[in-house]
C-alpha atoms as a PDB file:
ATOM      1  CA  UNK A   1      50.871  18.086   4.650  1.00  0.00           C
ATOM      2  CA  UNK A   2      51.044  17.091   0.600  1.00  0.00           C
ATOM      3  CA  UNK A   3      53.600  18.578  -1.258  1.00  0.00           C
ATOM      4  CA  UNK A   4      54.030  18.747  -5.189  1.00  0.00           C
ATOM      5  CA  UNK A   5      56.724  17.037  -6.605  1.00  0.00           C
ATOM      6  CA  UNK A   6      57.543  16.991 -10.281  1.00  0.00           C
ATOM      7  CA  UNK A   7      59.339  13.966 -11.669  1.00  0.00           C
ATOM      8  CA  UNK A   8      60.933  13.507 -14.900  1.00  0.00           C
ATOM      9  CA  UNK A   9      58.858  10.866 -17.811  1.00  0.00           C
ATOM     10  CA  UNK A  10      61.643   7.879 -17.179  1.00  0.00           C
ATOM     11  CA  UNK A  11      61.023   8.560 -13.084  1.00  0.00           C
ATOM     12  CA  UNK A  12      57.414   8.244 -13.263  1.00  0.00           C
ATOM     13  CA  UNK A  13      57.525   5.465 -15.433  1.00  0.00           C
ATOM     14  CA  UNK A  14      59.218   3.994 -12.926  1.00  0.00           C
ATOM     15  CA  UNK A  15      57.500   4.894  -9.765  1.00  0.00           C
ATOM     16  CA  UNK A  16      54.368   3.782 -11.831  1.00  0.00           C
ATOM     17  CA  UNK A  17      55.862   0.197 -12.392  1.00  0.00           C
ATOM     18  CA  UNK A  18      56.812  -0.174  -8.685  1.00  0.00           C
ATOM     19  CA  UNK A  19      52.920   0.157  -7.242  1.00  0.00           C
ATOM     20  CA  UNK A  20      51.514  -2.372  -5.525  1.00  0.00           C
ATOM     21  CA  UNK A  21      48.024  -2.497  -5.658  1.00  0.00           C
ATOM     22  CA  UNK A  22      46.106  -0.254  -2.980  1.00  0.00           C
ATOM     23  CA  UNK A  23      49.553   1.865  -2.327  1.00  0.00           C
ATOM     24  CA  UNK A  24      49.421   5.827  -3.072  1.00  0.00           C
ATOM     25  CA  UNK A  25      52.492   7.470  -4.382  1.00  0.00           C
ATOM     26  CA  UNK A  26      53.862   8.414  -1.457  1.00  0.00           C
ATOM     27  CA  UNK A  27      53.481   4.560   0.328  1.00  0.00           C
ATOM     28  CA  UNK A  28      55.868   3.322  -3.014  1.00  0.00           C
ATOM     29  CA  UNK A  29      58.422   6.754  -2.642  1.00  0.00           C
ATOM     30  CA  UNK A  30      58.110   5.826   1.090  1.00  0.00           C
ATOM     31  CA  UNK A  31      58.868   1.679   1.204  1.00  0.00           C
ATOM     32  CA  UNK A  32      61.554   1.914  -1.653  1.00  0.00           C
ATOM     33  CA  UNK A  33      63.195   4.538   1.032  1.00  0.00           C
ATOM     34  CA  UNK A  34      63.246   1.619   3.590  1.00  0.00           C
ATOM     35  CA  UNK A  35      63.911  -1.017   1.575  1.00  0.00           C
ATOM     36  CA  UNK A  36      67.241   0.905   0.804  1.00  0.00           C
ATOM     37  CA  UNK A  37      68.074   2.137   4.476  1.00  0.00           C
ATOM     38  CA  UNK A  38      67.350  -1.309   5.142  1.00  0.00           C
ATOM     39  CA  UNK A  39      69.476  -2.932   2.516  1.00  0.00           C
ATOM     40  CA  UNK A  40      72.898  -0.741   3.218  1.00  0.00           C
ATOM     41  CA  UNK A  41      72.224  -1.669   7.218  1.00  0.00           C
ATOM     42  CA  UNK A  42      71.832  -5.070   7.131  1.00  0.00           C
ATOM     43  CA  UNK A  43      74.062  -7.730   5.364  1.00  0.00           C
ATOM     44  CA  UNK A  44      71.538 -10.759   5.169  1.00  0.00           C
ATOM     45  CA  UNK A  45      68.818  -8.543   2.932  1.00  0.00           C
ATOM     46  CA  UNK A  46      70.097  -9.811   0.333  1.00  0.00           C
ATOM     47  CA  UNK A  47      69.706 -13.064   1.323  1.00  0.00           C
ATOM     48  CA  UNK A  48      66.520 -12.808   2.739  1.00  0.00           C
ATOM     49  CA  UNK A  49      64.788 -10.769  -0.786  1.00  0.00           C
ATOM     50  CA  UNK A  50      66.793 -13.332  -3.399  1.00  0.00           C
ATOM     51  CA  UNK A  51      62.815 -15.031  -4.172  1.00  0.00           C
ATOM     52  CA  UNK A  52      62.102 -11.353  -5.091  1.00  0.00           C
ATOM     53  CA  UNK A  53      64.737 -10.821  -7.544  1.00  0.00           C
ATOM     54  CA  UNK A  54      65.230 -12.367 -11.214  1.00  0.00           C
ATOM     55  CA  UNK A  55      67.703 -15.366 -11.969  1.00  0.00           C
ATOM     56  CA  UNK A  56      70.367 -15.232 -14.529  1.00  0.00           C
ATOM     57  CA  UNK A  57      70.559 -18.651 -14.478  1.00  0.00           C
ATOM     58  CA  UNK A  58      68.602 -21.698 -13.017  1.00  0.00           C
ATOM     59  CA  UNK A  59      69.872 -23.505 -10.489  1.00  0.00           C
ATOM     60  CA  UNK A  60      71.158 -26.490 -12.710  1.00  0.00           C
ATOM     61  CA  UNK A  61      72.988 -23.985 -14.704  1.00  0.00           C
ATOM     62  CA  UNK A  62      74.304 -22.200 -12.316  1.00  0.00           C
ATOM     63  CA  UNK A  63      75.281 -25.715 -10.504  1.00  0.00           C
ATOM     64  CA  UNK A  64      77.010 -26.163 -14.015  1.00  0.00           C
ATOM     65  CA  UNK A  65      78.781 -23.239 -14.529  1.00  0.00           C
ATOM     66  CA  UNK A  66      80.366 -23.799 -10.761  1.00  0.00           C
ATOM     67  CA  UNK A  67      81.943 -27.955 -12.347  1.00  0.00           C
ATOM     68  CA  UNK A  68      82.960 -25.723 -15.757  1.00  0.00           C
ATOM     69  CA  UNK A  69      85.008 -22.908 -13.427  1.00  0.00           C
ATOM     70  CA  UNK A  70      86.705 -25.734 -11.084  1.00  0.00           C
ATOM     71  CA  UNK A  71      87.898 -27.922 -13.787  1.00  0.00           C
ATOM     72  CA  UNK A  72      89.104 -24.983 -15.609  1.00  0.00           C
ATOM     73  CA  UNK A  73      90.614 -24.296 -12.518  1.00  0.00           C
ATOM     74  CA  UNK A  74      92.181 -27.890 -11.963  1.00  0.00           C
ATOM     75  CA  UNK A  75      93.732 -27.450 -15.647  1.00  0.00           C
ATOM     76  CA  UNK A  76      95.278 -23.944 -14.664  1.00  0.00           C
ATOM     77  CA  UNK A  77      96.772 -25.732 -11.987  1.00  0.00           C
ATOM     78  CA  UNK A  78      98.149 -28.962 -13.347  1.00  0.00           C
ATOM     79  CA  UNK A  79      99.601 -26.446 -16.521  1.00  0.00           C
ATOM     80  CA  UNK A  80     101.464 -23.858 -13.821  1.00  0.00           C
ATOM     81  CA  UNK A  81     102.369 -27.346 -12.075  1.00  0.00           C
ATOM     82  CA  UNK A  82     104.511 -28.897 -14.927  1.00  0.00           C
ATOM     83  CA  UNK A  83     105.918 -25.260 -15.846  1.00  0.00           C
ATOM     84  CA  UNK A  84     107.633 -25.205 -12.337  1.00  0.00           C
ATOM     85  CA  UNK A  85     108.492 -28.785 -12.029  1.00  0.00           C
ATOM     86  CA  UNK A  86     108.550 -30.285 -15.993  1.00  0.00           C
ATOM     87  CA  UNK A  87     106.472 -33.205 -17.458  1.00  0.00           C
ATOM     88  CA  UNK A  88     107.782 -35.505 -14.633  1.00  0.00           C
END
């Protein structure tokens, strides 16, 4: 049975922009469903769908910004280290 269903301009834009090629309306409305059942039930999907998804950063950036956070990290502790125990 095919029901109407009005959506509003933004909602169609982006049911339009999540078509694959040969899938009707209701096979996107219908696999964005699962994909989000799926998602809250299982912890890896995120792992599993990270090729499908858009980096921030590249890998050597993000490799970088991990060295930038622990030295600024080793600093941090070294400072609250010589407030508790002086410049010994």
């Amino acid at each position: 049975m095919v029901k109407p269903v009005s959506l509003s301009d933004p909602a169609f834009e982006a049911l339009r922009e999540e078509k694959q090629e040969g899938e009707s309306d209701s096979d996107v409305v219908l696999r964005l469903i699962e994909e989000a059942r799926s998602s809250r039930k299982d912890p890896m999907h995120f792992v599993r769908t990270r090729s499908q998804r858009e980096r921030a950063l590249s890998y050597e950036e993000h490799l970088e910004a991990i060295e930038r956070m622990d030295e600024a990290d080793r600093e941090k502790a070294i400072e609250r280290w010589e407030e508790r125990h002086g410049d010994s």
